[in-house]
Protein backbone atom coordinates (compact mmCIF):
# COMPACT_ATOMS: atom_id res chain seq x y z
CA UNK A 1 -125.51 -45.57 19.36
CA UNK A 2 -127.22 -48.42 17.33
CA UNK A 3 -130.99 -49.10 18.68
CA UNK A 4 -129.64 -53.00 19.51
CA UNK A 5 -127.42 -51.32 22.08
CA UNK A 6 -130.70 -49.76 23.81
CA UNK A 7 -133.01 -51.65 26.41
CA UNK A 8 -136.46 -50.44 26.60
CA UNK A 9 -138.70 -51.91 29.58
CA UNK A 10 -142.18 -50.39 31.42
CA UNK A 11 -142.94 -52.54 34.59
CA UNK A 12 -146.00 -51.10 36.83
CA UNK A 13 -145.91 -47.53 35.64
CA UNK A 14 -142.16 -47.19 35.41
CA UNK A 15 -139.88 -46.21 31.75
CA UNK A 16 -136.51 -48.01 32.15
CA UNK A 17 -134.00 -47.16 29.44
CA UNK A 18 -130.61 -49.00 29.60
CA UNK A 19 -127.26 -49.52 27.18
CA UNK A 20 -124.14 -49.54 26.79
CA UNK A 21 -122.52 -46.96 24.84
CA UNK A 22 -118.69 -47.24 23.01
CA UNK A 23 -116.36 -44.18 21.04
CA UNK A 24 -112.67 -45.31 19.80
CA UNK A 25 -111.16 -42.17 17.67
CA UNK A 26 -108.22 -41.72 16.38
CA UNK A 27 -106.01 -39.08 14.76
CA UNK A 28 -102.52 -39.55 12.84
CA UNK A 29 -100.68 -36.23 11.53
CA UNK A 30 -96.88 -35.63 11.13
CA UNK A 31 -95.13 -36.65 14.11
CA UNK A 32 -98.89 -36.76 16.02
CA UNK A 33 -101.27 -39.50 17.18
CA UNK A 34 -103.80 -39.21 19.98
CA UNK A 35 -106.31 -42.31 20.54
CA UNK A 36 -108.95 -41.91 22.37
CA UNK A 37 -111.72 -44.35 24.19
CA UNK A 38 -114.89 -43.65 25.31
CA UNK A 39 -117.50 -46.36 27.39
CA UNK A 40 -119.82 -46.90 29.61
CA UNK A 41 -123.24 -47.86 30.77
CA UNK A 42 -126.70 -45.69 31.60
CA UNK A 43 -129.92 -46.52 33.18
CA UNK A 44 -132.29 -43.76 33.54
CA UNK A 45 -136.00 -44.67 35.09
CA UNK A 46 -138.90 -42.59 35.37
CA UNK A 47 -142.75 -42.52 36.48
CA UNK A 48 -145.41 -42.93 33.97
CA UNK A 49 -148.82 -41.44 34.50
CA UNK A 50 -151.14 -44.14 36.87
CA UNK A 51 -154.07 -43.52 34.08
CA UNK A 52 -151.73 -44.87 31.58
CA UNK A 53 -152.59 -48.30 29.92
CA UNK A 54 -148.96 -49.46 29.59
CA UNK A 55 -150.09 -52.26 27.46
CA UNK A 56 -151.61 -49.91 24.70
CA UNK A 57 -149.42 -46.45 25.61
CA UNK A 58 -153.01 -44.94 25.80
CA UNK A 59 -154.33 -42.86 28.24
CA UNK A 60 -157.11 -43.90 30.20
């Protein structure tokens, strides 16, 4: 994954981290070839401490 395909948001105590994520591969031998795709999208979320200053990443 490049870092432009990665969203990175905090909004009242909460980590968001969203992107898209895409694989193509391919593999050509003698009388073989197999493709194969890979996509899709994430979104994970989780809770920050509440003595957290979000603005500064510092605990208070």
């Amino acid at each position: 994954m490049k870092p432009e395909d990665v969203q990175v948001e905090v909004t009242s105590n909460l980590l968001t981290v969203r992107g898209e994520t895409e694989d193509e591969r391919e593999d050509k031998r003698d009388g073989y070839y197999a493709r194969e795709r890979r996509y899709g999208a994430f979104q994970r979320s989780m809770g920050l401490p509440s003595d957290l200053d979000t603005d500064k990443g510092e605990v208070l």
